[in-house]
PDB file of N, CA and C in Angstrom:
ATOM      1  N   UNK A   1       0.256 -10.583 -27.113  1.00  0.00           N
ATOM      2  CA  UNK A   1      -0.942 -10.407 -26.298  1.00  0.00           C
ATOM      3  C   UNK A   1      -0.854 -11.212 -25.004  1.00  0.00           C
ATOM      4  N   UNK A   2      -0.460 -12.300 -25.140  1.00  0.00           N
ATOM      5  CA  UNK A   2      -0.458 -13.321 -23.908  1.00  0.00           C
ATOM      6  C   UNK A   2       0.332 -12.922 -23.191  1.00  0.00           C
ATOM      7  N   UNK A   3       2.061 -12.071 -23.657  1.00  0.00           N
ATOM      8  CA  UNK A   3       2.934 -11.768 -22.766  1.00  0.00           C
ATOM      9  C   UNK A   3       2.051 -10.284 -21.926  1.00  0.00           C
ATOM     10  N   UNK A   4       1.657  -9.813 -22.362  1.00  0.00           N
ATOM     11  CA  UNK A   4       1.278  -8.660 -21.676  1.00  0.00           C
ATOM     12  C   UNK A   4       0.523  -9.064 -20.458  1.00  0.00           C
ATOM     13  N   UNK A   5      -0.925  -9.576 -20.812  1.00  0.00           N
ATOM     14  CA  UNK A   5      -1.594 -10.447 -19.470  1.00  0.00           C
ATOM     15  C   UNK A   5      -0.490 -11.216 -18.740  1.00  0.00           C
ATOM     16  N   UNK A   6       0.669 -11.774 -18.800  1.00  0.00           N
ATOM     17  CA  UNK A   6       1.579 -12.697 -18.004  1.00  0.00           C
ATOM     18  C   UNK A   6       2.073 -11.475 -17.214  1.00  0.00           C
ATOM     19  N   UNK A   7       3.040 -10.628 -17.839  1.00  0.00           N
ATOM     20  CA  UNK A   7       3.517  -9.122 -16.991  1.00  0.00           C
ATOM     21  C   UNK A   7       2.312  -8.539 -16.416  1.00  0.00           C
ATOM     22  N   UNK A   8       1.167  -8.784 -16.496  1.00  0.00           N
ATOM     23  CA  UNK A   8       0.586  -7.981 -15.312  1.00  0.00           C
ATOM     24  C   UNK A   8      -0.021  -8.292 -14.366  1.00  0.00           C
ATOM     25  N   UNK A   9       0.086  -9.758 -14.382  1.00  0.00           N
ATOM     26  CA  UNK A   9       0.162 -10.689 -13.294  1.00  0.00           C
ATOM     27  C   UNK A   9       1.003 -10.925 -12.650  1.00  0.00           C
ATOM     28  N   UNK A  10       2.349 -10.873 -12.904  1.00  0.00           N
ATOM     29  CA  UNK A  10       4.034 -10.876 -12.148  1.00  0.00           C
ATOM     30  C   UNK A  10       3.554  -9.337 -11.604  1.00  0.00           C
ATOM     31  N   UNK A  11       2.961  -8.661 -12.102  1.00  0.00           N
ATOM     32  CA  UNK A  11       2.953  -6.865 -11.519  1.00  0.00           C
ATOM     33  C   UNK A  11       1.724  -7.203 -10.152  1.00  0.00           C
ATOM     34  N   UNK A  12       1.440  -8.050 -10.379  1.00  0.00           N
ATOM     35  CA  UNK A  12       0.009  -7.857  -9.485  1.00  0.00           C
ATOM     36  C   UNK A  12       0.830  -8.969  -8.213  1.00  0.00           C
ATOM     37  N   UNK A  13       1.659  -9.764  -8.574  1.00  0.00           N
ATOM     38  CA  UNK A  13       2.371 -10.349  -7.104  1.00  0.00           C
ATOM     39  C   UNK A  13       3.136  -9.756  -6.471  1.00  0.00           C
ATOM     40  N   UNK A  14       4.137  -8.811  -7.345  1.00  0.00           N
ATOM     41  CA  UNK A  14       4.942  -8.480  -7.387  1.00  0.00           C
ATOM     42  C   UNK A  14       4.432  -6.730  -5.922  1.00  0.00           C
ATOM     43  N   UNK A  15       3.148  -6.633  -6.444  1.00  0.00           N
ATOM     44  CA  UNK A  15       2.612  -5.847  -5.455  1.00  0.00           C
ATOM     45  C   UNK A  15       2.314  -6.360  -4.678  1.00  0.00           C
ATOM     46  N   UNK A  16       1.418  -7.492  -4.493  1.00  0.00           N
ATOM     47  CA  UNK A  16       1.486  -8.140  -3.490  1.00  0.00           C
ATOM     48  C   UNK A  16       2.263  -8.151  -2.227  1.00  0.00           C
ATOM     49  N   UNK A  17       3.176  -8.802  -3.353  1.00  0.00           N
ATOM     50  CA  UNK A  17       4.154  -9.281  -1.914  1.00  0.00           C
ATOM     51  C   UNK A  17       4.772  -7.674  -1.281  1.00  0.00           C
ATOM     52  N   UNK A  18       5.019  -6.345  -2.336  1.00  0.00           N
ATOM     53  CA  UNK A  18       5.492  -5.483  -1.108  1.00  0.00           C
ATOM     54  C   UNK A  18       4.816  -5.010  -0.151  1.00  0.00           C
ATOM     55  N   UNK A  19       3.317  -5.224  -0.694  1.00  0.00           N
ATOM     56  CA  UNK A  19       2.310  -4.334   0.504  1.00  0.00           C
ATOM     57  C   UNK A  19       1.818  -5.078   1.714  1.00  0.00           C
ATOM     58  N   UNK A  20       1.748  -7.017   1.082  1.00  0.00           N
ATOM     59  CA  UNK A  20       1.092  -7.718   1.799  1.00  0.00           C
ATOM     60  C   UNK A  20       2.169  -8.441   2.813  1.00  0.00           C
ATOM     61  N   UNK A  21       3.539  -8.211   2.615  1.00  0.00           N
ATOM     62  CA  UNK A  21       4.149  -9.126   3.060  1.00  0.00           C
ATOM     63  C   UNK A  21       4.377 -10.902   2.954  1.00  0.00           C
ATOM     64  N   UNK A  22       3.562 -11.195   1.689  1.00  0.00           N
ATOM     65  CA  UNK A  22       3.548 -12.152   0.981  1.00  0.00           C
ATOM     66  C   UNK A  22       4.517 -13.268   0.836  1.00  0.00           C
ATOM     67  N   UNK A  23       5.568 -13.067   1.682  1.00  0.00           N
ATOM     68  CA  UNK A  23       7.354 -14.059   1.438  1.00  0.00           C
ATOM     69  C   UNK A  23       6.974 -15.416   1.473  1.00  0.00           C
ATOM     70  N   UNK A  24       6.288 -15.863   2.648  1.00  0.00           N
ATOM     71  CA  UNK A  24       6.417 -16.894   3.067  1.00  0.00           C
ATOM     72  C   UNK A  24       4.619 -17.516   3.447  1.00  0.00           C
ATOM     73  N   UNK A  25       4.573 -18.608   2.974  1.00  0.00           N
ATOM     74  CA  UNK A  25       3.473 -19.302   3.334  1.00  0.00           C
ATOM     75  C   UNK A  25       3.100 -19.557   5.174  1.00  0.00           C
ATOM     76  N   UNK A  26       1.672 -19.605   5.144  1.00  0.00           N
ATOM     77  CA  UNK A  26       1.824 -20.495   6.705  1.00  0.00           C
ATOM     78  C   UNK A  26       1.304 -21.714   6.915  1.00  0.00           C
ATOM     79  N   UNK A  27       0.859 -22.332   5.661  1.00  0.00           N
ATOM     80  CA  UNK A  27       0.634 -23.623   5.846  1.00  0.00           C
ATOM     81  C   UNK A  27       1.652 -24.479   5.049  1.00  0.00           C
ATOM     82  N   UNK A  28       1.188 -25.477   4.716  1.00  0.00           N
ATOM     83  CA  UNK A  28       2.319 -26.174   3.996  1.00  0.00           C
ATOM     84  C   UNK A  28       1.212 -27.231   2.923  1.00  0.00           C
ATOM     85  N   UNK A  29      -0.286 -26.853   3.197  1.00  0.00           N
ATOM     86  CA  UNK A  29      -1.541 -27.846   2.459  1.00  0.00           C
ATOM     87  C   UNK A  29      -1.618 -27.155   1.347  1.00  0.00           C
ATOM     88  N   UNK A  30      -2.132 -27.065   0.248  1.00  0.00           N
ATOM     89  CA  UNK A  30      -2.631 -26.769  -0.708  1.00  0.00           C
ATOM     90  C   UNK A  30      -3.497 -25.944  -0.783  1.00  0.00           C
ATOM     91  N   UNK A  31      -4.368 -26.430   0.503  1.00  0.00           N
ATOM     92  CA  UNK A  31      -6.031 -25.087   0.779  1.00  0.00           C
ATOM     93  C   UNK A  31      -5.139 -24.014   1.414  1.00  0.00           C
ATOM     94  N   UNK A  32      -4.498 -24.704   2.670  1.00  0.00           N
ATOM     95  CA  UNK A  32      -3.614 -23.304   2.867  1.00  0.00           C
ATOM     96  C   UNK A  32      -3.300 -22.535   2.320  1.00  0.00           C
ATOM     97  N   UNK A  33      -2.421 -22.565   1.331  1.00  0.00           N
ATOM     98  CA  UNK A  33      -2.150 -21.927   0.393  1.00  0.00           C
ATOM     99  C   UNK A  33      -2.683 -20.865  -0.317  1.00  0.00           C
ATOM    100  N   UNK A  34      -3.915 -22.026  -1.039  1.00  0.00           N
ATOM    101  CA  UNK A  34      -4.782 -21.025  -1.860  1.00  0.00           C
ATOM    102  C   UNK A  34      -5.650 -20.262  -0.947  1.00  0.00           C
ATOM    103  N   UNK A  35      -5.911 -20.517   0.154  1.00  0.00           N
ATOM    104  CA  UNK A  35      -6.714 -19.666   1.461  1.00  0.00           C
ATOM    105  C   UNK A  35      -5.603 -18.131   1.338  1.00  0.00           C
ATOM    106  N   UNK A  36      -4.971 -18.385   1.890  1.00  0.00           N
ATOM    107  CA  UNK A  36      -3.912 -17.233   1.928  1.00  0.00           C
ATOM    108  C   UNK A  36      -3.625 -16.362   0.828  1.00  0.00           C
ATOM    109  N   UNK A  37      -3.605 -16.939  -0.466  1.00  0.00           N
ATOM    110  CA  UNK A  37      -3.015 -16.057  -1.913  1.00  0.00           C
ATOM    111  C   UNK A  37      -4.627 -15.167  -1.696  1.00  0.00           C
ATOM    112  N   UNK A  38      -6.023 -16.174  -1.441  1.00  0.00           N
ATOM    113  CA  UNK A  38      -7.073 -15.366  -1.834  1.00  0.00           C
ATOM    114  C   UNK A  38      -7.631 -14.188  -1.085  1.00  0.00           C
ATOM    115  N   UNK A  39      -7.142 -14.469   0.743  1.00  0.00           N
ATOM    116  CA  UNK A  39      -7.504 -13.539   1.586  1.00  0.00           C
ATOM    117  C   UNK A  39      -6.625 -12.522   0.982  1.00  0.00           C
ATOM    118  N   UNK A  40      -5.465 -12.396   0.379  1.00  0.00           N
ATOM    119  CA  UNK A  40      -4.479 -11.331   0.076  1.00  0.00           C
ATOM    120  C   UNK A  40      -5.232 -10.631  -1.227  1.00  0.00           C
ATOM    121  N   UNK A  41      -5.803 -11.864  -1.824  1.00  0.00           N
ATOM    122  CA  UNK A  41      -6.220 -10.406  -3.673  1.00  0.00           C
ATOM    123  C   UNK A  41      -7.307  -9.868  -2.810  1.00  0.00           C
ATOM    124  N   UNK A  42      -7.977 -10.890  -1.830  1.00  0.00           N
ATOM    125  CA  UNK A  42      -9.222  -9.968  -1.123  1.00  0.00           C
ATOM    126  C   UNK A  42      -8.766  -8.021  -0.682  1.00  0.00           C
ATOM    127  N   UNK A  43      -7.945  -8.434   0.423  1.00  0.00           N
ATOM    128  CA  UNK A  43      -7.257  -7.552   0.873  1.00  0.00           C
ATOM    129  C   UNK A  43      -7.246  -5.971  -0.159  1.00  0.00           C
ATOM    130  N   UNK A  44      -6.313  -6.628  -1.385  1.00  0.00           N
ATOM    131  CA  UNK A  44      -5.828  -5.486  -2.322  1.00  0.00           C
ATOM    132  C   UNK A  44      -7.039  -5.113  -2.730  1.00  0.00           C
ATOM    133  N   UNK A  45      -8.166  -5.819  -3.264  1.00  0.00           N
ATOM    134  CA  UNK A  45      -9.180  -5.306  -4.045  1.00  0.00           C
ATOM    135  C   UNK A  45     -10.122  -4.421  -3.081  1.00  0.00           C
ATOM    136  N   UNK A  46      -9.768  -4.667  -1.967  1.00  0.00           N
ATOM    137  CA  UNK A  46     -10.700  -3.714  -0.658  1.00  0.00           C
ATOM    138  C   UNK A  46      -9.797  -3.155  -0.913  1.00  0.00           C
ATOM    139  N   UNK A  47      -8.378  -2.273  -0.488  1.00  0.00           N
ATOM    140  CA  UNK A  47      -7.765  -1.274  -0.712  1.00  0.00           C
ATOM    141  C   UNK A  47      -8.042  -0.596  -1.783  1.00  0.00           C
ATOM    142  N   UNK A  48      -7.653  -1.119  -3.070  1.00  0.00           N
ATOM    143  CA  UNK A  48      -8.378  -0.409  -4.280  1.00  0.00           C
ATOM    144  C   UNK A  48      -9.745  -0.079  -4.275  1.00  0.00           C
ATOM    145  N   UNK A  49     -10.632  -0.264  -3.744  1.00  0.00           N
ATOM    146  CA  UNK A  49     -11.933   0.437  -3.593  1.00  0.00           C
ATOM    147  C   UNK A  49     -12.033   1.257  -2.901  1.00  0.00           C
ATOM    148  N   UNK A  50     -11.589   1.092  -1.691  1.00  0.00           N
ATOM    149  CA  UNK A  50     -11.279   2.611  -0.480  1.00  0.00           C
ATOM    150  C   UNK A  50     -10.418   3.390  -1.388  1.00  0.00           C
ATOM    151  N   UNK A  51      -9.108   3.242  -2.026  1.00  0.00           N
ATOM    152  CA  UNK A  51      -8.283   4.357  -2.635  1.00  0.00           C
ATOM    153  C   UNK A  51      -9.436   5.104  -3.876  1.00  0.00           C
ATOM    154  N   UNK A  52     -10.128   4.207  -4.783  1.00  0.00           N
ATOM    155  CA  UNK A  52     -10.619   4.563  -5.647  1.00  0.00           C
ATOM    156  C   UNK A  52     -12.075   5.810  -5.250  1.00  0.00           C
ATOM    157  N   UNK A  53     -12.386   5.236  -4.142  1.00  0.00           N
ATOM    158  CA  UNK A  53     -13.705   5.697  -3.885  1.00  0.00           C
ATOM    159  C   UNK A  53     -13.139   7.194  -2.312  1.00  0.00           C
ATOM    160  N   UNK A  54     -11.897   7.006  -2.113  1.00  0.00           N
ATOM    161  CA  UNK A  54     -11.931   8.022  -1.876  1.00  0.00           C
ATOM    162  C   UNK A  54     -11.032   9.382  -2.039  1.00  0.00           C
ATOM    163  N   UNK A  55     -10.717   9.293  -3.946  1.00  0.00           N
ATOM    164  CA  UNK A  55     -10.333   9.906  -4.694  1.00  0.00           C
ATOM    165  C   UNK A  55      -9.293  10.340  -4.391  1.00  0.00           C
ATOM    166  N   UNK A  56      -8.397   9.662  -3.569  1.00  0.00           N
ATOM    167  CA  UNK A  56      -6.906  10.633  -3.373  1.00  0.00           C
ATOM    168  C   UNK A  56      -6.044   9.968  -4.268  1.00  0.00           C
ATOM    169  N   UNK A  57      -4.740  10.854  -4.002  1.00  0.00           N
ATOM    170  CA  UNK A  57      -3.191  10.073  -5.175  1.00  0.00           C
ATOM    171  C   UNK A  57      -2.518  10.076  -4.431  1.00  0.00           C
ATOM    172  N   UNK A  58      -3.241   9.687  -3.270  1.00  0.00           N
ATOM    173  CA  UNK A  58      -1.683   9.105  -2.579  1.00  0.00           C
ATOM    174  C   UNK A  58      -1.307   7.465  -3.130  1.00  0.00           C
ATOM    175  N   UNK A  59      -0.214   7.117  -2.981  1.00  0.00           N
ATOM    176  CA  UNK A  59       0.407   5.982  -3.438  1.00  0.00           C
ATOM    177  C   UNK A  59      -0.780   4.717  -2.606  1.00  0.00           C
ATOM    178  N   UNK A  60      -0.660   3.754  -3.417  1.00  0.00           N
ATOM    179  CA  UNK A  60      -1.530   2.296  -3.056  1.00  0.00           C
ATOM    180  C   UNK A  60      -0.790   1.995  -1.503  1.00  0.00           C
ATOM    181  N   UNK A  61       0.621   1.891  -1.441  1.00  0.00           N
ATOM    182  CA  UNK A  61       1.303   1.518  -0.714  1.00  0.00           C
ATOM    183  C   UNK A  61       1.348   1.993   0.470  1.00  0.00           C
ATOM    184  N   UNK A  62       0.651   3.615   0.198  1.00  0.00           N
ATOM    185  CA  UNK A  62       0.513   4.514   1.485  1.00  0.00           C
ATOM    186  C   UNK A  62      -1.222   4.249   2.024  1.00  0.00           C
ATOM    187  N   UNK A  63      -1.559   3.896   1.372  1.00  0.00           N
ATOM    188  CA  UNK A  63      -2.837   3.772   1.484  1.00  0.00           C
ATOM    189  C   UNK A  63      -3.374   2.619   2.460  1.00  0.00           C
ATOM    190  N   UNK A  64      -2.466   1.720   1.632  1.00  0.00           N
ATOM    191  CA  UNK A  64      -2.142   0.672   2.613  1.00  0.00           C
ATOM    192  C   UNK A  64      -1.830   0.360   4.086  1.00  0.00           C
ATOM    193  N   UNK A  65      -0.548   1.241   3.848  1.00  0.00           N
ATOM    194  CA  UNK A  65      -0.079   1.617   5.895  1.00  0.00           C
ATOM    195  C   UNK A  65      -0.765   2.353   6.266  1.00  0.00           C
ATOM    196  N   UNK A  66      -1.456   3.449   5.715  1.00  0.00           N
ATOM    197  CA  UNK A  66      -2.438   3.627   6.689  1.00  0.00           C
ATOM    198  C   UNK A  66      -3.922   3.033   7.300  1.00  0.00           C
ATOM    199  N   UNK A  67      -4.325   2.053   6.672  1.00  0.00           N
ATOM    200  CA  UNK A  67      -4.911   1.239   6.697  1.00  0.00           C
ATOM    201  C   UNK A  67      -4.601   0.257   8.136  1.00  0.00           C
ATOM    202  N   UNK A  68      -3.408  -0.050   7.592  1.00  0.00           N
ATOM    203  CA  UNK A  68      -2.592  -1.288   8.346  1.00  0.00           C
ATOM    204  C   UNK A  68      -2.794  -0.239  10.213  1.00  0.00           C
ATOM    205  N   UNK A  69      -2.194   0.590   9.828  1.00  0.00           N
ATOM    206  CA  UNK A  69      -1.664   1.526  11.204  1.00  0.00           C
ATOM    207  C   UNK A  69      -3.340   1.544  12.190  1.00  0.00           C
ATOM    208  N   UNK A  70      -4.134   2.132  11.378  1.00  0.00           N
ATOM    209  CA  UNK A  70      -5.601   2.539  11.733  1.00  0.00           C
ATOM    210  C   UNK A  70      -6.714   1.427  11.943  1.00  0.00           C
ATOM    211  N   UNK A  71      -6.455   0.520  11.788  1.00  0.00           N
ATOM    212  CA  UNK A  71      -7.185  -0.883  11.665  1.00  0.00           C
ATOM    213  C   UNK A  71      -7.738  -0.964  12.436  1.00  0.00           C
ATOM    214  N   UNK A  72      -7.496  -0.752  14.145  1.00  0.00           N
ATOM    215  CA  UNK A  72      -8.136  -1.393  15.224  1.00  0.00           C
ATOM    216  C   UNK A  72      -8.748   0.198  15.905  1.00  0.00           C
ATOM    217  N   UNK A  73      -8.452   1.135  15.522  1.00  0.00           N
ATOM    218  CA  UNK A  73      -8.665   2.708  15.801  1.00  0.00           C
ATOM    219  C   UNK A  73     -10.571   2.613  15.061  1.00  0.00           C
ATOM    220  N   UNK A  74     -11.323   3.140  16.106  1.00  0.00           N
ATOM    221  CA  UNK A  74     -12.144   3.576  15.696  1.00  0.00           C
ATOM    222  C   UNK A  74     -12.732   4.971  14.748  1.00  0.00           C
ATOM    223  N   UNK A  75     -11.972   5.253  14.221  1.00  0.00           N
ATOM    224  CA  UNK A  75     -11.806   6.125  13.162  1.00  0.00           C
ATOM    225  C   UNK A  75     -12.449   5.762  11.668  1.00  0.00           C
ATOM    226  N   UNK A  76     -13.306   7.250  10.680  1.00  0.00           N
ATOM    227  CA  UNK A  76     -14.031   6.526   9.151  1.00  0.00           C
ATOM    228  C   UNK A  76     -12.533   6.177   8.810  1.00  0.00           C
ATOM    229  N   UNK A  77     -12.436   5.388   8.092  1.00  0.00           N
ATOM    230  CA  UNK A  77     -10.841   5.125   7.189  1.00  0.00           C
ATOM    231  C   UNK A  77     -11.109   6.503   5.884  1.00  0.00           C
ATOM    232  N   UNK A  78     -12.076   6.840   5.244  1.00  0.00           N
ATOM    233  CA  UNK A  78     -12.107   7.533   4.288  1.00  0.00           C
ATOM    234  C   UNK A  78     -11.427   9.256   5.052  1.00  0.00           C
ATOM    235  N   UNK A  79     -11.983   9.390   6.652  1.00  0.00           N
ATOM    236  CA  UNK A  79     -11.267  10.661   6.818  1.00  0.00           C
ATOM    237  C   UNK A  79      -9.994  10.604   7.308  1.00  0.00           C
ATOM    238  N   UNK A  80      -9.471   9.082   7.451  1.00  0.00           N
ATOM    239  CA  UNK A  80      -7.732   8.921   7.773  1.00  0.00           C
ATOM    240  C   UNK A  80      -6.935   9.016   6.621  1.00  0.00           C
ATOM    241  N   UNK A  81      -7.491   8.651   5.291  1.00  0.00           N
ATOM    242  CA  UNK A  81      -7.104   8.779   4.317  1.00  0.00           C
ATOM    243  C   UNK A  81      -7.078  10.027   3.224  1.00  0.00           C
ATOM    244  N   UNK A  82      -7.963  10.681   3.781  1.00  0.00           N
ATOM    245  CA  UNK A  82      -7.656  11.913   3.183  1.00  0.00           C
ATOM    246  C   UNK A  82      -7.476  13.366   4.248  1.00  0.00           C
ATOM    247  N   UNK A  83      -7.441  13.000   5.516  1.00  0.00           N
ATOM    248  CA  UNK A  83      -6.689  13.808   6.189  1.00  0.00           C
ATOM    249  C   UNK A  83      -5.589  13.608   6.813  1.00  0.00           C
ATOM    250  N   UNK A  84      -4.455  12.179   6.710  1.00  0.00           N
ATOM    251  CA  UNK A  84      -3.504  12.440   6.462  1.00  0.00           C
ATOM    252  C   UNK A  84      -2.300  12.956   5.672  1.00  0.00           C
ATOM    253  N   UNK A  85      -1.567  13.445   6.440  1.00  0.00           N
ATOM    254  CA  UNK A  85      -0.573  14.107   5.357  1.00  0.00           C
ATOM    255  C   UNK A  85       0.881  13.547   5.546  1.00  0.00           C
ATOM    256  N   UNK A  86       1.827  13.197   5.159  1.00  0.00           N
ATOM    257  CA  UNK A  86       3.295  13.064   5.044  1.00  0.00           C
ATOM    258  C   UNK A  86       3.865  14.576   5.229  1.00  0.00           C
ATOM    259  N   UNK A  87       4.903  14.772   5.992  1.00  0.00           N
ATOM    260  CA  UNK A  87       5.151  16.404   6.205  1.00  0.00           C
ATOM    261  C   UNK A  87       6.938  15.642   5.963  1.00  0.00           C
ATOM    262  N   UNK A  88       7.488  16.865   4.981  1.00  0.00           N
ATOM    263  CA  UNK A  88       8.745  16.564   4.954  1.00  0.00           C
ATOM    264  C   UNK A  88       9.447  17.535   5.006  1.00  0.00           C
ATOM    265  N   UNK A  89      10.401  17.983   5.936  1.00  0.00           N
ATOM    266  CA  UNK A  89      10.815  19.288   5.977  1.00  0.00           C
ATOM    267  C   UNK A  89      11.870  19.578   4.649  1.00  0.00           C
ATOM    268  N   UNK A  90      11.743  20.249   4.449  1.00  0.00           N
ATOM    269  CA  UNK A  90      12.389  21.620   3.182  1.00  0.00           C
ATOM    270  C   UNK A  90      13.488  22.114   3.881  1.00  0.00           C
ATOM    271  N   UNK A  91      14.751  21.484   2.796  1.00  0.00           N
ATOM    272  CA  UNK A  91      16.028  21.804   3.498  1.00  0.00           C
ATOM    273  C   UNK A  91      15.913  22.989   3.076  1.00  0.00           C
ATOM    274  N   UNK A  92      16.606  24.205   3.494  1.00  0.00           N
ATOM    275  CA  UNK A  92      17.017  25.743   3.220  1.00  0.00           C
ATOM    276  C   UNK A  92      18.104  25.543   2.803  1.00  0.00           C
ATOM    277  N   UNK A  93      18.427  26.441   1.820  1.00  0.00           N
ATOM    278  CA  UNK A  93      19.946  26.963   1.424  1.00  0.00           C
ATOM    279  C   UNK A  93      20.670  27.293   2.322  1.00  0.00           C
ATOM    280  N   UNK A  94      21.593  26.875   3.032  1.00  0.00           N
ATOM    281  CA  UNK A  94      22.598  27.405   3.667  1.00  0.00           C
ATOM    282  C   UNK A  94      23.468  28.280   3.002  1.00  0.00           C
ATOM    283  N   UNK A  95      23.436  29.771   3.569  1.00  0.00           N
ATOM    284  CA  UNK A  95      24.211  30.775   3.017  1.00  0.00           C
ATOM    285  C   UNK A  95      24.980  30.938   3.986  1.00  0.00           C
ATOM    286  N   UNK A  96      26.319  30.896   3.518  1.00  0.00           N
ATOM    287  CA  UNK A  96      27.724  31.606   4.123  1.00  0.00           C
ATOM    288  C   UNK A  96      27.520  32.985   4.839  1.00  0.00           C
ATOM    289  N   UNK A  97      27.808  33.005   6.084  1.00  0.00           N
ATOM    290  CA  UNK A  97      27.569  34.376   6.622  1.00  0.00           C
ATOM    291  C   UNK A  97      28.232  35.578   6.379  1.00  0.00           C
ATOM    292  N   UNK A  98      28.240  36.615   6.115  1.00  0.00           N
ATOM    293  CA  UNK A  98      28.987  37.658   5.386  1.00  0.00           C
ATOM    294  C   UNK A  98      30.454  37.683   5.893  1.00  0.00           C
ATOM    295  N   UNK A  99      31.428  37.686   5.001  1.00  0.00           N
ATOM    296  CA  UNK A  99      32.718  37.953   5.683  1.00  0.00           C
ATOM    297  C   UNK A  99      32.682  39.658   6.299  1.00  0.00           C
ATOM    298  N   UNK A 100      33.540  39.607   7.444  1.00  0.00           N
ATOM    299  CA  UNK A 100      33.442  40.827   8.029  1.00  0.00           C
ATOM    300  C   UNK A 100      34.736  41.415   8.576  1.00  0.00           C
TER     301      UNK A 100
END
């Protein structure tokens, strides 16, 4: 039981640090510190409420950069988030042209 709560706390830094950029401290105090770890769960738990509340599946991580990207854009975030799209082009089969 205890290991499970421990793994999903290594899962919850472990996100952290890819979305938040989390590597490196900027203070070197103690409040620093804990200032920083808390503005960051702040951070995620506002993301998870925008993702949750505005029902898409796009990935946390995408949710995120767009967030990050749109921040200073006067734009709702709920219609950046569900009217963006990722477009990936669709390779075609390359067919051999008829011998002739």
């Amino acid at each position: 039981m205890i290991y499970k709560i421990r793994w999903q706390i290594e899962l919850l830094f472990k996100k952290l640090k890819q979305n938040f950029q989390l590597h490196y401290f900027y203070s070197e105090t103690e409040n620093g510190i804990r200032t920083q770890i808390w503005i960051t769960l702040i951070a995620q738990l506002l993301l998870m409420v925008l993702k949750t509340k505005s029902k898409t599946k796009k990935a946390f991580s995408t949710v995120a950069a767009l967030v990050r990207i749109h921040l200073i854009s006067n734009l709702d975030v709920f219609w950046v988030i569900e009217n963006s799209r990722r477009t990936y082009a669709k390779r075609l089969k390359k067919t051999k042209p008829p011998n002739i």
